[in-house]
PDB file of N, CA and C in Angstrom:
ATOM      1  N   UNK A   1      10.910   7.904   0.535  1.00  0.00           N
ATOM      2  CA  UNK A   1      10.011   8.351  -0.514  1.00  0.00           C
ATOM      3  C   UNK A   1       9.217   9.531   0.032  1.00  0.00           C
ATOM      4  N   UNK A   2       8.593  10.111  -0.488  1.00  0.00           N
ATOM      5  CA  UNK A   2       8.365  11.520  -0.851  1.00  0.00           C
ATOM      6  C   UNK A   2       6.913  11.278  -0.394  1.00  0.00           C
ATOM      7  N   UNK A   3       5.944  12.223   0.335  1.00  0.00           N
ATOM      8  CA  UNK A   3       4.522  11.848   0.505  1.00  0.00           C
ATOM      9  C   UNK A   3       4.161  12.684  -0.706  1.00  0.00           C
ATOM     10  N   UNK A   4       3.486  12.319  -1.590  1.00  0.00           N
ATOM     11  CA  UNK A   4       2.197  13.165  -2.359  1.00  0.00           C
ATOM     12  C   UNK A   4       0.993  13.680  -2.099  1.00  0.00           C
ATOM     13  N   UNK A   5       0.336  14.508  -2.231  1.00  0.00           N
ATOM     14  CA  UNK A   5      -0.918  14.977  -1.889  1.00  0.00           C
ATOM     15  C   UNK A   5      -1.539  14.119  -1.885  1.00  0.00           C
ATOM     16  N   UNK A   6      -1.601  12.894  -2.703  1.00  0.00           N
ATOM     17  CA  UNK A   6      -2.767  12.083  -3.325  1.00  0.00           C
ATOM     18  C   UNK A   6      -2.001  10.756  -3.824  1.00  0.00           C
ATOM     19  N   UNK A   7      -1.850   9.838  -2.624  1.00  0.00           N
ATOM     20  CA  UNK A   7      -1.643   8.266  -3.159  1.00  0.00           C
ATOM     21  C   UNK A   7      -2.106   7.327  -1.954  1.00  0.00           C
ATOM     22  N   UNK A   8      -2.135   6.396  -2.340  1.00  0.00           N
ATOM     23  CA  UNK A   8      -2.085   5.509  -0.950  1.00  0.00           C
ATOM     24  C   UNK A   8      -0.742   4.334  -1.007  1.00  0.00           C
ATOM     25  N   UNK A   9      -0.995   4.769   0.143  1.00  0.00           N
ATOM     26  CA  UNK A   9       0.469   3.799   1.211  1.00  0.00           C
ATOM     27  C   UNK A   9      -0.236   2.411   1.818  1.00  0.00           C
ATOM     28  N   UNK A  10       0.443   1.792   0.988  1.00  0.00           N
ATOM     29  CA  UNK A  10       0.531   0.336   1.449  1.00  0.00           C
ATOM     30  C   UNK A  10       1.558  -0.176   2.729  1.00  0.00           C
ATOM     31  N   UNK A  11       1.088  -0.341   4.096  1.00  0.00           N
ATOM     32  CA  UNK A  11       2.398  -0.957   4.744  1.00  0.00           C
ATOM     33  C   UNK A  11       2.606  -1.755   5.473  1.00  0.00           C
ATOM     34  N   UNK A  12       3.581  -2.645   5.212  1.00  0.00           N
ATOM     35  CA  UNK A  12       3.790  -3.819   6.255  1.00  0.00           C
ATOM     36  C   UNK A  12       4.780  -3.692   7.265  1.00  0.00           C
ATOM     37  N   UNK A  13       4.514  -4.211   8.755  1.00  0.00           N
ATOM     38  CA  UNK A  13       5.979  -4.239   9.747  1.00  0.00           C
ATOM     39  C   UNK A  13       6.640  -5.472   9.334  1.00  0.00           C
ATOM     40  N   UNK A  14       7.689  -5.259   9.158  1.00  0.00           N
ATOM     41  CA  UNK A  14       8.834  -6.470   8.929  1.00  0.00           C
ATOM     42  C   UNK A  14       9.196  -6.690   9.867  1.00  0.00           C
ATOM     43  N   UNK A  15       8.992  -8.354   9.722  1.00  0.00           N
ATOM     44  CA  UNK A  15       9.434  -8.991  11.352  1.00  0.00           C
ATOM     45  C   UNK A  15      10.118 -10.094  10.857  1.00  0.00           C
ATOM     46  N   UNK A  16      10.942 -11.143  11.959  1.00  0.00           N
ATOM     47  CA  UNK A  16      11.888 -11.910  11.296  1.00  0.00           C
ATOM     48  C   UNK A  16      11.008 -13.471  10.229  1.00  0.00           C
ATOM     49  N   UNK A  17      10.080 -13.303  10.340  1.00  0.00           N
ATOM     50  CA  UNK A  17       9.467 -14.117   9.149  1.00  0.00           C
ATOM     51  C   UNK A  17       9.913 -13.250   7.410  1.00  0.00           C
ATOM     52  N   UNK A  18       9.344 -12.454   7.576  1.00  0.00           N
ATOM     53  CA  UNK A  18       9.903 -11.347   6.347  1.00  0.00           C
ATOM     54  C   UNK A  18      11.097 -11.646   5.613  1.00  0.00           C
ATOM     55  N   UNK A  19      11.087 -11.953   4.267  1.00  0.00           N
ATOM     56  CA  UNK A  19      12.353 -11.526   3.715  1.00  0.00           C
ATOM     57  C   UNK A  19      11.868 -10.528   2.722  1.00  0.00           C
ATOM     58  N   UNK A  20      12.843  -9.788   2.069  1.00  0.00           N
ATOM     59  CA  UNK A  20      12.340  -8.604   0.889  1.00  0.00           C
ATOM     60  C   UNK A  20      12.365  -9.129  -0.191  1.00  0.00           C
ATOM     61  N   UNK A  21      12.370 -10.305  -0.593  1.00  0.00           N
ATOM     62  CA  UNK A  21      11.839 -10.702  -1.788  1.00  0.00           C
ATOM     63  C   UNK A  21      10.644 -11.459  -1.559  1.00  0.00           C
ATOM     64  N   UNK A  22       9.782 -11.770  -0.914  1.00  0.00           N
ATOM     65  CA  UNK A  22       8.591 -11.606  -0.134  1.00  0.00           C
ATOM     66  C   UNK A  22       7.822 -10.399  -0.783  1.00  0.00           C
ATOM     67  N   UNK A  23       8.079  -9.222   0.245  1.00  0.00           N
ATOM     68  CA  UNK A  23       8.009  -8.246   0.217  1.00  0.00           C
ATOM     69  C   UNK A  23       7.631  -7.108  -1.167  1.00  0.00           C
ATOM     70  N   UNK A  24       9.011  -7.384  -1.974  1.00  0.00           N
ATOM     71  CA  UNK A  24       9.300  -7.076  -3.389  1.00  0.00           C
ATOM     72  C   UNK A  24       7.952  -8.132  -4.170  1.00  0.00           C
ATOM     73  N   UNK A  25       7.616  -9.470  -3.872  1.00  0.00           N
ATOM     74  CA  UNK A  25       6.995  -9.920  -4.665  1.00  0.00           C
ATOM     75  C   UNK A  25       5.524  -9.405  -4.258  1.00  0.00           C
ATOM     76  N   UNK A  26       4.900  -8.979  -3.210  1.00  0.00           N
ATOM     77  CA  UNK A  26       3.630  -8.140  -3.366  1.00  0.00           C
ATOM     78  C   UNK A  26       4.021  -6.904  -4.353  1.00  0.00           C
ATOM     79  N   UNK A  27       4.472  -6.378  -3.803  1.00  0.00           N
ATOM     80  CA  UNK A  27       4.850  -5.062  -5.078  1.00  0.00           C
ATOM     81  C   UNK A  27       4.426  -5.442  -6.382  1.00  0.00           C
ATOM     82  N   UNK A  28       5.381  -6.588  -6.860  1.00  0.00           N
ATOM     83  CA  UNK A  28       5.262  -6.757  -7.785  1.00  0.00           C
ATOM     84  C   UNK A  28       3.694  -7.360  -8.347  1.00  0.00           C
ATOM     85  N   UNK A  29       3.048  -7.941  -7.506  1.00  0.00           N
ATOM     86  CA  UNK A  29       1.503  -8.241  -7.394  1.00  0.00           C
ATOM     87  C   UNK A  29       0.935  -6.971  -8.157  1.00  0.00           C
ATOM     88  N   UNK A  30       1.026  -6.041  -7.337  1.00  0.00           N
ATOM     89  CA  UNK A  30       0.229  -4.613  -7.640  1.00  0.00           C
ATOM     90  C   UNK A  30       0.934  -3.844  -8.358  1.00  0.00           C
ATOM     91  N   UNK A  31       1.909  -4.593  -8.918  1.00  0.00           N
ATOM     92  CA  UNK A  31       2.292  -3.904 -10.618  1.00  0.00           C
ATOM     93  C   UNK A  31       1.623  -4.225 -11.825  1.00  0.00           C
ATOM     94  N   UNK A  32       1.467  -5.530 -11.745  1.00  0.00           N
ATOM     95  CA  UNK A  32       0.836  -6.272 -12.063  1.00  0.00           C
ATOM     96  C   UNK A  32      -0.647  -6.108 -12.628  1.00  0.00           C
ATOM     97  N   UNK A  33      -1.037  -6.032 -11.106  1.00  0.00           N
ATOM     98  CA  UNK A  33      -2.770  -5.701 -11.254  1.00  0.00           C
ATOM     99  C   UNK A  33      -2.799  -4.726 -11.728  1.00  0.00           C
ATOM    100  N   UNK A  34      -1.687  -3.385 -11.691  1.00  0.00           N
ATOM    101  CA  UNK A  34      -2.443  -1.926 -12.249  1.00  0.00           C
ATOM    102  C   UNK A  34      -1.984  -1.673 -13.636  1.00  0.00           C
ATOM    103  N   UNK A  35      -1.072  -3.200 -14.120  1.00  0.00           N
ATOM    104  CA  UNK A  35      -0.242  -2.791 -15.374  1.00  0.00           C
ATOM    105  C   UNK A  35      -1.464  -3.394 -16.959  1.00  0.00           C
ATOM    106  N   UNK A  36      -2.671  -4.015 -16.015  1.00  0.00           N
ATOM    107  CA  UNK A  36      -3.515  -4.188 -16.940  1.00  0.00           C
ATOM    108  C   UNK A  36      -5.050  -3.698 -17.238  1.00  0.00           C
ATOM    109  N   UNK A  37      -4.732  -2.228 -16.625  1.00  0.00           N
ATOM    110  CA  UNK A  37      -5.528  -1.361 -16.554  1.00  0.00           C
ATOM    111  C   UNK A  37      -4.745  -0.226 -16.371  1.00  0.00           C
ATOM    112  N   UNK A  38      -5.720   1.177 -16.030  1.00  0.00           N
ATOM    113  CA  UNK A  38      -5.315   2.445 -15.999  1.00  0.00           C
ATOM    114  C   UNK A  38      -5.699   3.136 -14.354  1.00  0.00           C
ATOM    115  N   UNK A  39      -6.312   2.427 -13.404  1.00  0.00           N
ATOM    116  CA  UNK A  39      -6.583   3.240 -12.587  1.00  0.00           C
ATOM    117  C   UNK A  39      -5.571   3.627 -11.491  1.00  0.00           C
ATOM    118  N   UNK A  40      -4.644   2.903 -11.583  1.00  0.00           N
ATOM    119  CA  UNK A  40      -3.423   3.680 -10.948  1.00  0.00           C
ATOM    120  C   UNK A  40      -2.100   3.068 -11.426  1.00  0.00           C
ATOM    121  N   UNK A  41      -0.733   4.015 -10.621  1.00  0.00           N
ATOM    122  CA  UNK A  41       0.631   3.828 -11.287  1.00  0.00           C
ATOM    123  C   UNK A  41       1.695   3.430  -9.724  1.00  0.00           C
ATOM    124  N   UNK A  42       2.001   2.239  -9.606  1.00  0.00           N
ATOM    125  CA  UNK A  42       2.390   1.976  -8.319  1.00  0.00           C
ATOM    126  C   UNK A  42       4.045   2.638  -8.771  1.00  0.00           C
ATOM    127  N   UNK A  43       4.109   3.270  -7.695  1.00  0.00           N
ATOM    128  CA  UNK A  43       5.425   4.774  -7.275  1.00  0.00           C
ATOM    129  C   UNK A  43       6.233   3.919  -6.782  1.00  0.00           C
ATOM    130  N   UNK A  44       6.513   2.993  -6.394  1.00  0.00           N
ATOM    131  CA  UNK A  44       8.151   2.112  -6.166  1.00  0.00           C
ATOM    132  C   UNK A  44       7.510   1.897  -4.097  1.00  0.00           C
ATOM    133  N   UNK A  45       8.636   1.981  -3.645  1.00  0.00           N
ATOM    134  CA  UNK A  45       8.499   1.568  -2.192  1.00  0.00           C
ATOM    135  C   UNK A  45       9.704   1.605  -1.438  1.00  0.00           C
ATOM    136  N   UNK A  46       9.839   1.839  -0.615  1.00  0.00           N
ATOM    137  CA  UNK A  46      11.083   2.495   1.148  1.00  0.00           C
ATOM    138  C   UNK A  46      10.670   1.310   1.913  1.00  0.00           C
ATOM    139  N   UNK A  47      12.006   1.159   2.734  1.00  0.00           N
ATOM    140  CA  UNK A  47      11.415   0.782   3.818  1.00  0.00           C
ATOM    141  C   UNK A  47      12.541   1.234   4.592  1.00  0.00           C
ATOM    142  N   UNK A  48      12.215   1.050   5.968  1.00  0.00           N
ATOM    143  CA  UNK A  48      12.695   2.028   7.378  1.00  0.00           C
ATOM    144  C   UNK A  48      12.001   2.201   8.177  1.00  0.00           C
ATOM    145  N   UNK A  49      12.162   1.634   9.828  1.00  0.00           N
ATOM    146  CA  UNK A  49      11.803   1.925  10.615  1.00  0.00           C
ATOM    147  C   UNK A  49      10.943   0.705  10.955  1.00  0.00           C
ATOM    148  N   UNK A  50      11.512  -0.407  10.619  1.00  0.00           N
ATOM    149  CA  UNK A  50      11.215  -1.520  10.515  1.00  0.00           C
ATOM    150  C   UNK A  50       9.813  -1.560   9.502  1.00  0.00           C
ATOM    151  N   UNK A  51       9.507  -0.978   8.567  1.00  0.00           N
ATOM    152  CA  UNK A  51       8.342  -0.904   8.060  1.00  0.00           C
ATOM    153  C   UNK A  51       8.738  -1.112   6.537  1.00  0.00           C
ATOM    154  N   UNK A  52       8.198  -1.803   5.805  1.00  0.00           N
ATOM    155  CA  UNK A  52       7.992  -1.625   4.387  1.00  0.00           C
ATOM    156  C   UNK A  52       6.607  -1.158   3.098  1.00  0.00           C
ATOM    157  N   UNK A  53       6.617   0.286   2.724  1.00  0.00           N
ATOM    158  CA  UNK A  53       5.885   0.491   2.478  1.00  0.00           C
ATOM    159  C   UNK A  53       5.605   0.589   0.522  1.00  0.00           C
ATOM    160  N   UNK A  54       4.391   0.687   0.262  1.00  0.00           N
ATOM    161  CA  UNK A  54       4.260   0.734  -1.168  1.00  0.00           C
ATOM    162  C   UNK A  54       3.596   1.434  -1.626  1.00  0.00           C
ATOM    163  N   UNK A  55       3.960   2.647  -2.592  1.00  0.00           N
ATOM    164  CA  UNK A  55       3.224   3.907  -3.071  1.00  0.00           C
ATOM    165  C   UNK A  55       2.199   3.825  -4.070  1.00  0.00           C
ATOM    166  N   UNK A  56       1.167   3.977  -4.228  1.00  0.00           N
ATOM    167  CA  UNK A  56       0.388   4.297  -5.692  1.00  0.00           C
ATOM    168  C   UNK A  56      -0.425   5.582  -5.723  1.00  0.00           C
ATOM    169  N   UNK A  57      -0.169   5.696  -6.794  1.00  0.00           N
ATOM    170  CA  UNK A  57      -0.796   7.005  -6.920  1.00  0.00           C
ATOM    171  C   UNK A  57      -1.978   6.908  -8.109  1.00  0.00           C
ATOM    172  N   UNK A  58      -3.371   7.156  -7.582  1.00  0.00           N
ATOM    173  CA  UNK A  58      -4.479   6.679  -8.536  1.00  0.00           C
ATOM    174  C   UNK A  58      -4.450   7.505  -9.902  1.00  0.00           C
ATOM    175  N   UNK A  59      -5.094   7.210 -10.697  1.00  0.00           N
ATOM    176  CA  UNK A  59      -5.562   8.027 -12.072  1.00  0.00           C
ATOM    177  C   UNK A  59      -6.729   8.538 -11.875  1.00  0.00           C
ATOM    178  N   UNK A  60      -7.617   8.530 -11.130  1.00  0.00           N
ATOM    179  CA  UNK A  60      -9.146   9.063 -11.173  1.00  0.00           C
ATOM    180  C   UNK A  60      -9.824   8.247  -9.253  1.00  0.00           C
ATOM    181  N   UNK A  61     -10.861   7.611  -9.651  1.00  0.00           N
ATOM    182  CA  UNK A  61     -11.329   7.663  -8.190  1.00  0.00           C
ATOM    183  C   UNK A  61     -10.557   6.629  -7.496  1.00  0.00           C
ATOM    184  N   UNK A  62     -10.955   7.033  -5.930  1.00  0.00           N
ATOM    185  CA  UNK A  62     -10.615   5.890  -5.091  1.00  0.00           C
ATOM    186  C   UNK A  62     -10.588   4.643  -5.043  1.00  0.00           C
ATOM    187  N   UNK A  63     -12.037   4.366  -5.433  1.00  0.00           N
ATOM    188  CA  UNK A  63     -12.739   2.959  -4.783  1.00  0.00           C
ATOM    189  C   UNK A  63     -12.176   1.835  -5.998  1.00  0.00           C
ATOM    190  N   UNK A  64     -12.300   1.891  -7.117  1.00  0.00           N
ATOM    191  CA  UNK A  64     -11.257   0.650  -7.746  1.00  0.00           C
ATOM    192  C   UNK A  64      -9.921   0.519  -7.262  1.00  0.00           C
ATOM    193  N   UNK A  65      -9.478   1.562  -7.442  1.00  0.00           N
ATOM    194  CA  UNK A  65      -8.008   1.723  -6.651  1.00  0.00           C
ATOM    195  C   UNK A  65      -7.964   0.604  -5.523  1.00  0.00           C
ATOM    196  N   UNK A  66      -8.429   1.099  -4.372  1.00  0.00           N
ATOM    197  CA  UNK A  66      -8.901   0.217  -3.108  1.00  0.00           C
ATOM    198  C   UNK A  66      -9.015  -1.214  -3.751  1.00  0.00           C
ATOM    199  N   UNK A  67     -10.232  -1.342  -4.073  1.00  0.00           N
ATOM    200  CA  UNK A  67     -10.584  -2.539  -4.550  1.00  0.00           C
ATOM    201  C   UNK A  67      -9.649  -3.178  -5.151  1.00  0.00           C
ATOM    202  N   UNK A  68      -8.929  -2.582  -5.823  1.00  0.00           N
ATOM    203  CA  UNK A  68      -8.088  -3.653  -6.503  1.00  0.00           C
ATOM    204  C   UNK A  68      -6.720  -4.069  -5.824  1.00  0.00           C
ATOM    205  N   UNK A  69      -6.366  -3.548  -4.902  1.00  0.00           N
ATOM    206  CA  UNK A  69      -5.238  -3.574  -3.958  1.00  0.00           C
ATOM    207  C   UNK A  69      -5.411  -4.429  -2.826  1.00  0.00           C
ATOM    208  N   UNK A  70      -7.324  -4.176  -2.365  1.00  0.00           N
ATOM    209  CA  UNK A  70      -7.389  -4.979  -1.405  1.00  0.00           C
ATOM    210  C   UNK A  70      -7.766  -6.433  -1.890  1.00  0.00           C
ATOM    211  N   UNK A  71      -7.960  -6.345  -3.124  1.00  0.00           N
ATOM    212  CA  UNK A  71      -8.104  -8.109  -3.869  1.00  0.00           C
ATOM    213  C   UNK A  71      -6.407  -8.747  -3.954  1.00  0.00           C
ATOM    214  N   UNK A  72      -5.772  -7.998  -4.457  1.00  0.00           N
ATOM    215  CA  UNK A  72      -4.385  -9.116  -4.684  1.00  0.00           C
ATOM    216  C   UNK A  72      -3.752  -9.199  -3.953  1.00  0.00           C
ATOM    217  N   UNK A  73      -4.258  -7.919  -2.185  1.00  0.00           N
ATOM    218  CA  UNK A  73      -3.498  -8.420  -1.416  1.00  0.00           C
ATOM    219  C   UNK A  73      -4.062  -9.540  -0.563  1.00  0.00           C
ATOM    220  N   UNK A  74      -5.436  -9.591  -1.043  1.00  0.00           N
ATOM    221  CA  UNK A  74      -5.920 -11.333  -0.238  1.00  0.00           C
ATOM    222  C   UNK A  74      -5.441 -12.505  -0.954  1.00  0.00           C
ATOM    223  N   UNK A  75      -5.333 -12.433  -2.288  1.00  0.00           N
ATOM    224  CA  UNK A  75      -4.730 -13.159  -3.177  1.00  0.00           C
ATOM    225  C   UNK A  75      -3.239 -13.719  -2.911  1.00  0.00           C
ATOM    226  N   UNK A  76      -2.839 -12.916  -2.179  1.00  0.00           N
ATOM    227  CA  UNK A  76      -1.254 -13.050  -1.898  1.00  0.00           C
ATOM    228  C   UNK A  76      -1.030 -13.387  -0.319  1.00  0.00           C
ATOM    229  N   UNK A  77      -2.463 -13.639   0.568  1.00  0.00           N
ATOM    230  CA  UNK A  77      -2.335 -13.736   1.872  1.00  0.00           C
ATOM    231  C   UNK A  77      -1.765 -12.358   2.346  1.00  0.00           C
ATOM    232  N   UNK A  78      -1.795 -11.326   2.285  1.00  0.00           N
ATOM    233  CA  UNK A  78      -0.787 -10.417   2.811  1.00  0.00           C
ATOM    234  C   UNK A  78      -2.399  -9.464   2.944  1.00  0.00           C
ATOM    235  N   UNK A  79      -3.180  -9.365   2.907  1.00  0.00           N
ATOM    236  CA  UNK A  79      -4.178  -8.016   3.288  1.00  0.00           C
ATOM    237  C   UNK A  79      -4.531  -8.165   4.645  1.00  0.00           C
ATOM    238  N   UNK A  80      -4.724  -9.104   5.469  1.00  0.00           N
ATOM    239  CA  UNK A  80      -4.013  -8.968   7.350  1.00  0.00           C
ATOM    240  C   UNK A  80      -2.617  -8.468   7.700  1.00  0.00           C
ATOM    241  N   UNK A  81      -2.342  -8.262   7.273  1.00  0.00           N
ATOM    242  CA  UNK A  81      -1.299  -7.713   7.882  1.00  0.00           C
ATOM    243  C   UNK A  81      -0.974  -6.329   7.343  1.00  0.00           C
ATOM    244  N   UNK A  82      -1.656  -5.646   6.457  1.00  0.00           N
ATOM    245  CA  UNK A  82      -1.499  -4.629   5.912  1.00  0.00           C
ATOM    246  C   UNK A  82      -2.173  -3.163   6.527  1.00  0.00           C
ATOM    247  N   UNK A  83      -1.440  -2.227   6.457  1.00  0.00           N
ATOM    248  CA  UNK A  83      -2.064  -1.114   6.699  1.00  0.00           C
ATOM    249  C   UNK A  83      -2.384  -0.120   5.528  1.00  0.00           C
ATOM    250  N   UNK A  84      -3.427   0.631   5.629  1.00  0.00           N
ATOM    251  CA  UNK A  84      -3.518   1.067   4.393  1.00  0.00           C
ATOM    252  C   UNK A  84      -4.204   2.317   4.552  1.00  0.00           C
ATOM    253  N   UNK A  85      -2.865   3.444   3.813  1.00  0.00           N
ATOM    254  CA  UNK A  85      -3.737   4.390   4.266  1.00  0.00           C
ATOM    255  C   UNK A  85      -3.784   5.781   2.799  1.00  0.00           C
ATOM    256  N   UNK A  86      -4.805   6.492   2.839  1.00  0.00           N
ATOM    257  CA  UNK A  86      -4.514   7.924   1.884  1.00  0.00           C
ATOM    258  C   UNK A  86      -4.258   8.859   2.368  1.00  0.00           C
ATOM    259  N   UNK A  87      -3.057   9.145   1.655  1.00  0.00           N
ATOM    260  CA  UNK A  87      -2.458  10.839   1.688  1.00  0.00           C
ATOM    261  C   UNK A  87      -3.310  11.788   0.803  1.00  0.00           C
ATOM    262  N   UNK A  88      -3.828  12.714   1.600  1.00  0.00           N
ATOM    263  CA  UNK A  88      -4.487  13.530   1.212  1.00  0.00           C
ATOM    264  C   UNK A  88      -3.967  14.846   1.545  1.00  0.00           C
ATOM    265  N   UNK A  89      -4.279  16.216   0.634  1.00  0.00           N
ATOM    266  CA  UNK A  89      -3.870  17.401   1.549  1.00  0.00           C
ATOM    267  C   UNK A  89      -3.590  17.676   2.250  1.00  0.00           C
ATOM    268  N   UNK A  90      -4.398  17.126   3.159  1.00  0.00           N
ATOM    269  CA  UNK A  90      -5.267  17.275   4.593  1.00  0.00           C
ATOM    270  C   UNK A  90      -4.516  16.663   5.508  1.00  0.00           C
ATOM    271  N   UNK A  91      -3.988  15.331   4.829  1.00  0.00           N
ATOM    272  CA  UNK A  91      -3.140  15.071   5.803  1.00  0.00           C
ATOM    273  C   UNK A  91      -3.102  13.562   5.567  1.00  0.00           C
ATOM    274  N   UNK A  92      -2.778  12.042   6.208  1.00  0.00           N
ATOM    275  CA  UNK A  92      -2.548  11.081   6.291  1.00  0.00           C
ATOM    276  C   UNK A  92      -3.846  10.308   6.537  1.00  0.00           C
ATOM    277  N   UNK A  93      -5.022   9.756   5.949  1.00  0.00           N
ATOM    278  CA  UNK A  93      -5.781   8.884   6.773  1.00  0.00           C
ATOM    279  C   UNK A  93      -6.115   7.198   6.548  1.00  0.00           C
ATOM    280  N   UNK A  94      -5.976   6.402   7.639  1.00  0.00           N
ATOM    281  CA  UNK A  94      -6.177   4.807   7.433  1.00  0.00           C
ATOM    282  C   UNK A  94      -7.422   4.633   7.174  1.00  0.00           C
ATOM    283  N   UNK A  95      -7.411   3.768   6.010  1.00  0.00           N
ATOM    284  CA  UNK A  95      -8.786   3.414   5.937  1.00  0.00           C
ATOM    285  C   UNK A  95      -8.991   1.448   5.853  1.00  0.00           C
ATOM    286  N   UNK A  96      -7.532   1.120   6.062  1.00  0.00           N
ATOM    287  CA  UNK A  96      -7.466  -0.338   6.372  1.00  0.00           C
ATOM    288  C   UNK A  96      -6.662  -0.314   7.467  1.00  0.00           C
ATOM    289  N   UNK A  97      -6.958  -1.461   8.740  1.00  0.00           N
ATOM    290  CA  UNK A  97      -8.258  -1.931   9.088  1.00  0.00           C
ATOM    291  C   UNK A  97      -9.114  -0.685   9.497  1.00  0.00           C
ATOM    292  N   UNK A  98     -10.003  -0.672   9.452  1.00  0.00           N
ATOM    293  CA  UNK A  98     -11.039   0.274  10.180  1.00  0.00           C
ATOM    294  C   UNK A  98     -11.068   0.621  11.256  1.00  0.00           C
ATOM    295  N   UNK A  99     -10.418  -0.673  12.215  1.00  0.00           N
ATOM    296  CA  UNK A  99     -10.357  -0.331  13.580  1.00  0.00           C
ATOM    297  C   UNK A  99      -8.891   0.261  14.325  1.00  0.00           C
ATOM    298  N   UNK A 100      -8.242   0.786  13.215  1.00  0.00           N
ATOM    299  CA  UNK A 100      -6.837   1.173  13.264  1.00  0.00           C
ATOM    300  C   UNK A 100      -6.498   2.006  14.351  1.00  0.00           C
ATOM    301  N   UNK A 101      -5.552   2.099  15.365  1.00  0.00           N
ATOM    302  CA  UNK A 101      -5.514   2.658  16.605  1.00  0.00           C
ATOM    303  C   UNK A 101      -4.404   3.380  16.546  1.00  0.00           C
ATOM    304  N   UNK A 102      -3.072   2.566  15.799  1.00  0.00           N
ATOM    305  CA  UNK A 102      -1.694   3.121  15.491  1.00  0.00           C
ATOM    306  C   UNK A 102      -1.836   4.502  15.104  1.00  0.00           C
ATOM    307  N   UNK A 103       0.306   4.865  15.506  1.00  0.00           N
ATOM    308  CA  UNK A 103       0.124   6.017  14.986  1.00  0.00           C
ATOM    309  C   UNK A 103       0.920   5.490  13.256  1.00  0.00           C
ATOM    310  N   UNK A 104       0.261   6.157  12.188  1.00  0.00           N
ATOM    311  CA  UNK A 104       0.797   5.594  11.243  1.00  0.00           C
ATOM    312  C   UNK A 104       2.093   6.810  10.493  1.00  0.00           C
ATOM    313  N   UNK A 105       2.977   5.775  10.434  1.00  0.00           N
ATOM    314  CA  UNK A 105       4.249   6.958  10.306  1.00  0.00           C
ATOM    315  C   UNK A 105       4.795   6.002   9.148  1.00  0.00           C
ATOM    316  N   UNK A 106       5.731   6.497   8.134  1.00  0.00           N
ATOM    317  CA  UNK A 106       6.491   6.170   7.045  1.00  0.00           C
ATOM    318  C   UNK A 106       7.727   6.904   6.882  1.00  0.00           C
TER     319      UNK A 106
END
């Protein structure tokens, strides 16, 4: 998948607990959550490089966006293990966890 100026990347490392219908069913979580509102349009999802990631691209500000991604992914047990970051112009930045050290690649 394609980086955009402006979405955030959802991503998990797949390890042998993982299956992709797992996987596919967070997606489908945050189709879900954004299919009953307007603040964003989740862009599908790649995976490679042992990583599985998930695109959205907001309608207006950040912080619901966030918010609502980081609710169904506690909802779903899956927001520990998640990385989460915005593509911006500028470039790539994590803003889940905070204490993020990785290099984050997709």
């Amino acid at each position: 998948m394609k980086r955009t100026a402006r979405q955030l990347i959802i991503q998990f490392e797949i390890n042998e607990a993982d299956t992709f219908e797992s996987l596919y069913a967070i997606e489908e979580t945050l189709i879900q959550a954004f299919s009953q509102n307007r603040y964003a349009d989740v862009d599908g999802h790649d995976i490679g490089q042992g990583r599985f990631n998930i695109f959205i691209i907001p309608n207006g500000a950040w912080g619901p966006v966030i918010e609502r991604v980081e609710a169904f992914l506690k909802l779903r047990k899956a927001l520990d293990r998640a990385v989460i970051a915005k593509s911006l112009p500028s470039g790539l930045r994590v803003i889940r966890p905070a204490d993020y050290s990785g290099t984050f690649e997709f």
